[in-house]
C-alpha atoms as a PDB file:
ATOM      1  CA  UNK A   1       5.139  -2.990 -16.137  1.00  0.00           C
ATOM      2  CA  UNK A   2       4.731   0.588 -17.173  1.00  0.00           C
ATOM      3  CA  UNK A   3       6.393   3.554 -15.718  1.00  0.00           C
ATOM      4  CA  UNK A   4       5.060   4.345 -12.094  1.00  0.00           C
ATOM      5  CA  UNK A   5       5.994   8.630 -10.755  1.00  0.00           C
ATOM      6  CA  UNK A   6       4.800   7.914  -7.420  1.00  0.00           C
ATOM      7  CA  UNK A   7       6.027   4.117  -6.610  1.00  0.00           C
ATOM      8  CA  UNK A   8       9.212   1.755  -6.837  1.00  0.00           C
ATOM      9  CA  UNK A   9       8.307  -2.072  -7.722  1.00  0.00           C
ATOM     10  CA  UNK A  10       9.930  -5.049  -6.744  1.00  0.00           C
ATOM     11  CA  UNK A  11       8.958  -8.882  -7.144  1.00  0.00           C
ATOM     12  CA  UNK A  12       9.791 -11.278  -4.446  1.00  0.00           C
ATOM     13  CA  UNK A  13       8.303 -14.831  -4.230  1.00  0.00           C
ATOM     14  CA  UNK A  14       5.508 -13.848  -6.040  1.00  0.00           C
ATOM     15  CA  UNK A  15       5.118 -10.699  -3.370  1.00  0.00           C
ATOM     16  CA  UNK A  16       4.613  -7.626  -5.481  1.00  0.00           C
ATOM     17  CA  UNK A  17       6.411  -4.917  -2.745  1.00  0.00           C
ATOM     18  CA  UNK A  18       5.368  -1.836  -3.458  1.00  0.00           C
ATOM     19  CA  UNK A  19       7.534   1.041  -2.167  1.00  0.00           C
ATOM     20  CA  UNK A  20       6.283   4.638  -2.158  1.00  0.00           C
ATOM     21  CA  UNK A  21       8.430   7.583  -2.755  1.00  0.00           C
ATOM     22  CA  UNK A  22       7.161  10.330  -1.865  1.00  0.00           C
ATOM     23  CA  UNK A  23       7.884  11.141   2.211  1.00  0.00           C
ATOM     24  CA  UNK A  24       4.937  13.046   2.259  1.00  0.00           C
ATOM     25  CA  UNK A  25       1.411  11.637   0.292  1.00  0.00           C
ATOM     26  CA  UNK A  26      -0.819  14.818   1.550  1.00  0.00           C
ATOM     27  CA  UNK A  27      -1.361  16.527  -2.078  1.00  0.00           C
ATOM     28  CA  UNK A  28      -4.978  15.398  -3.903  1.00  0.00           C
ATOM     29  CA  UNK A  29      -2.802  15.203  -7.265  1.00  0.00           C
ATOM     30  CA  UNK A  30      -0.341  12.992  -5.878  1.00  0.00           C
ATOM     31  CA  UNK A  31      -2.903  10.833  -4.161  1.00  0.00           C
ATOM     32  CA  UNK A  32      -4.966  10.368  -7.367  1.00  0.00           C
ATOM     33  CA  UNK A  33      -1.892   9.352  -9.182  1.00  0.00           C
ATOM     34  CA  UNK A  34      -0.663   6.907  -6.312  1.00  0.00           C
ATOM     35  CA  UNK A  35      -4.305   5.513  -6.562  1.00  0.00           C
ATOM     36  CA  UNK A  36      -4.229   5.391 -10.170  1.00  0.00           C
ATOM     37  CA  UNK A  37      -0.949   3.425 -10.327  1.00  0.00           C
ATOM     38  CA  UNK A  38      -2.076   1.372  -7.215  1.00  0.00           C
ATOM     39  CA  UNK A  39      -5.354   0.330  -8.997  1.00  0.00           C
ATOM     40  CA  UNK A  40      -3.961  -0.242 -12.200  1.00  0.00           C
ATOM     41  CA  UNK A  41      -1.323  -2.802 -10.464  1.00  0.00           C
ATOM     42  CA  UNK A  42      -4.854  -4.513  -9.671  1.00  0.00           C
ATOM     43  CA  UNK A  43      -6.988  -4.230 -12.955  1.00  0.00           C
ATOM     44  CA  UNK A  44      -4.383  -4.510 -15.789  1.00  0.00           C
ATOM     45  CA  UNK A  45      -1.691  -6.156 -14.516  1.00  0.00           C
ATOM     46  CA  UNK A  46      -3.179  -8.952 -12.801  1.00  0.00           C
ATOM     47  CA  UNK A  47      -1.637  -8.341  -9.169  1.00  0.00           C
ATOM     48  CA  UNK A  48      -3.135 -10.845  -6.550  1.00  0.00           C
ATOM     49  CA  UNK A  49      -0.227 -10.564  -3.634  1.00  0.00           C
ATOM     50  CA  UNK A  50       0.759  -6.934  -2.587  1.00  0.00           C
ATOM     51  CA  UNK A  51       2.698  -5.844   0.270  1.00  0.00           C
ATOM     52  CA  UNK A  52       2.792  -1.568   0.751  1.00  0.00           C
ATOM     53  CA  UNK A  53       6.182  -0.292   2.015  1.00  0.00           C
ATOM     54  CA  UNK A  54       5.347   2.472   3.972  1.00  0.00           C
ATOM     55  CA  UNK A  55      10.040   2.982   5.115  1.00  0.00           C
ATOM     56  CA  UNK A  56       9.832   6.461   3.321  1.00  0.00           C
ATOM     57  CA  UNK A  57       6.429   7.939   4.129  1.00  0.00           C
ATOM     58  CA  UNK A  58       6.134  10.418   6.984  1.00  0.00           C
ATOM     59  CA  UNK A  59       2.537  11.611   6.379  1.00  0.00           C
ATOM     60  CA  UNK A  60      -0.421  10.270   5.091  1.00  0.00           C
ATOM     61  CA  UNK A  61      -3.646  12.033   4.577  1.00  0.00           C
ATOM     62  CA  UNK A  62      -7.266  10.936   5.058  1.00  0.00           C
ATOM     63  CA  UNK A  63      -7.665  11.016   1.512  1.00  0.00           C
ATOM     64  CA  UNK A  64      -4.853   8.778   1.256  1.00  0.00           C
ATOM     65  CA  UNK A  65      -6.184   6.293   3.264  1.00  0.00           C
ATOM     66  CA  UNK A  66      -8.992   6.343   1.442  1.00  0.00           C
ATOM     67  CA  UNK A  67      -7.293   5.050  -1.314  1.00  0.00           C
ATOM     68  CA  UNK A  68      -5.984   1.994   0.750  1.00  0.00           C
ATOM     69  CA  UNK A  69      -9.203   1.371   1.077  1.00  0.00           C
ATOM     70  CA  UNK A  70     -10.480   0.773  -1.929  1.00  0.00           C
ATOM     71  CA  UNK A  71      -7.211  -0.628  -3.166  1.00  0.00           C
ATOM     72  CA  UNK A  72      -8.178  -3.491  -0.457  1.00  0.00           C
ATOM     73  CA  UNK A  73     -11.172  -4.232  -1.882  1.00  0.00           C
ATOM     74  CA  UNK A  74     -10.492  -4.432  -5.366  1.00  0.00           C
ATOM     75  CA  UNK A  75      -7.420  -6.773  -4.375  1.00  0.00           C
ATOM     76  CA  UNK A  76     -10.006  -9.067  -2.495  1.00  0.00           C
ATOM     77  CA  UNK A  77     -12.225  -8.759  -5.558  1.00  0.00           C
ATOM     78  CA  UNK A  78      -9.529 -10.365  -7.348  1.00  0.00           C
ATOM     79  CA  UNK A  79      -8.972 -13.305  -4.679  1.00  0.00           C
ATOM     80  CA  UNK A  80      -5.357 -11.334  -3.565  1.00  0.00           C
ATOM     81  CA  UNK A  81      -4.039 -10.268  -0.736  1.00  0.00           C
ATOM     82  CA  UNK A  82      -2.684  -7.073   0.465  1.00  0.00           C
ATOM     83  CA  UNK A  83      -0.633  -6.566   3.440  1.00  0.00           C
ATOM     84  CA  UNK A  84       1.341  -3.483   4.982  1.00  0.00           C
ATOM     85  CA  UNK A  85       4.782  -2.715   6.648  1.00  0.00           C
ATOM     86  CA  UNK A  86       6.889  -0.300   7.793  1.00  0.00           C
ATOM     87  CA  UNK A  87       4.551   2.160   9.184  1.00  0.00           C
ATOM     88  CA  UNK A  88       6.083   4.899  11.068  1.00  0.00           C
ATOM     89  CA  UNK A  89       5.132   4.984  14.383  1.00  0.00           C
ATOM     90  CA  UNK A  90       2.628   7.950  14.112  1.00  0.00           C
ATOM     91  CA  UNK A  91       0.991   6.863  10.801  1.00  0.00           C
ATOM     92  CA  UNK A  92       0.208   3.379  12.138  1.00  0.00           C
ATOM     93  CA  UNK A  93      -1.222   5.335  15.591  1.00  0.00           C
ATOM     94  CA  UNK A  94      -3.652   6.948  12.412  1.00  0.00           C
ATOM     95  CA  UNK A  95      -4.460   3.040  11.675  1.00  0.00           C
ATOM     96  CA  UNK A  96      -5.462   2.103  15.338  1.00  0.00           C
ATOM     97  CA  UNK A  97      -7.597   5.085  16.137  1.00  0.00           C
ATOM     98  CA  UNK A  98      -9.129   4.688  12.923  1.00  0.00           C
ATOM     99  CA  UNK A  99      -9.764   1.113  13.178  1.00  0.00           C
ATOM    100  CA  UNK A 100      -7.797   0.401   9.881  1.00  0.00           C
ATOM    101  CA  UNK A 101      -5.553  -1.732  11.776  1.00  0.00           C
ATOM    102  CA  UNK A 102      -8.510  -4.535  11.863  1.00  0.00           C
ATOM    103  CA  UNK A 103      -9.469  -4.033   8.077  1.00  0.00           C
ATOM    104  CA  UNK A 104      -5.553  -4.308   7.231  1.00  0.00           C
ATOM    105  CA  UNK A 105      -2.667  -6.743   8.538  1.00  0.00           C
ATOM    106  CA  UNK A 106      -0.069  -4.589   9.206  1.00  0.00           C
ATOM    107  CA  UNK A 107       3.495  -5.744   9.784  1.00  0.00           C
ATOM    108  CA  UNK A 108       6.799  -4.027  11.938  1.00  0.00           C
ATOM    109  CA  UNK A 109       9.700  -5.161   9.098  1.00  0.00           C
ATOM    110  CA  UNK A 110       9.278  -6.553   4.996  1.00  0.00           C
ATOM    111  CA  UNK A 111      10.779 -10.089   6.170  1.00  0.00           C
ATOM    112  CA  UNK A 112       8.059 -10.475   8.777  1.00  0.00           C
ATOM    113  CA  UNK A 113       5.051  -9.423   5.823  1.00  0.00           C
ATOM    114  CA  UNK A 114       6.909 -11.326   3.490  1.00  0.00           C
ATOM    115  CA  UNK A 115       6.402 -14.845   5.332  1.00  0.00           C
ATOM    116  CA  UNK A 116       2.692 -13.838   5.871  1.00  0.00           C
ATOM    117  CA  UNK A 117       2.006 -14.398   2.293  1.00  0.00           C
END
């Protein structure tokens, strides 16, 4: 896989894990690049399981979220499935008054997201 600035890869059972590594993902350059990377998982390499890591953010933007979005739905487009773990208490808070909390399965640890695949 090519070279990713703004995420950390791993394989496991099939899982791609995504981990993100920036602590903060507020900046519109850094989000475009995180979506760019994100997508391309999707379109060129084939990715049909992903699971997002969010141990290392502490903020997340609307823009941001945005980009969840549509990762979602090109990942369903596909026939894959994304899930999400990790969240820090006040991002996933973001998720429930939002309502993303219904569109994505969210879990509290990697194991548990993991053996939801």
């Amino acid at each position: 896989m090519a070279l990713h600035r703004r995420i950390r890869l791993t394989e496991t059972n099939g899982v791609t894990v995504v981990e993100f590594l920036d602590h903060k993902i507020l900046d519109a350059g850094i989000i475009s690049e995180l979506g760019e990377e994100l997508y391309g998982l999707v379109d060129r390499s084939g990715v049909k399981s992903m699971l997002l890591d969010f141990k290392n953010v502490e903020f997340l933007s609307s823009a941001a979220l945005n980009k969840l979005i549509i990762l979602d739905k090109k990942i369903k487009q596909h026939s894959g499935r994304l899930k999400l773990c990790q969240l820090e208490p006040g991002i996933r808070e973001v998720f429930v008054i939002t309502r993303l909390n219904q569109l994505f399965e969210i879990h509290k640890t990697l194991q548990d997201a993991l053996k939801a695949f």
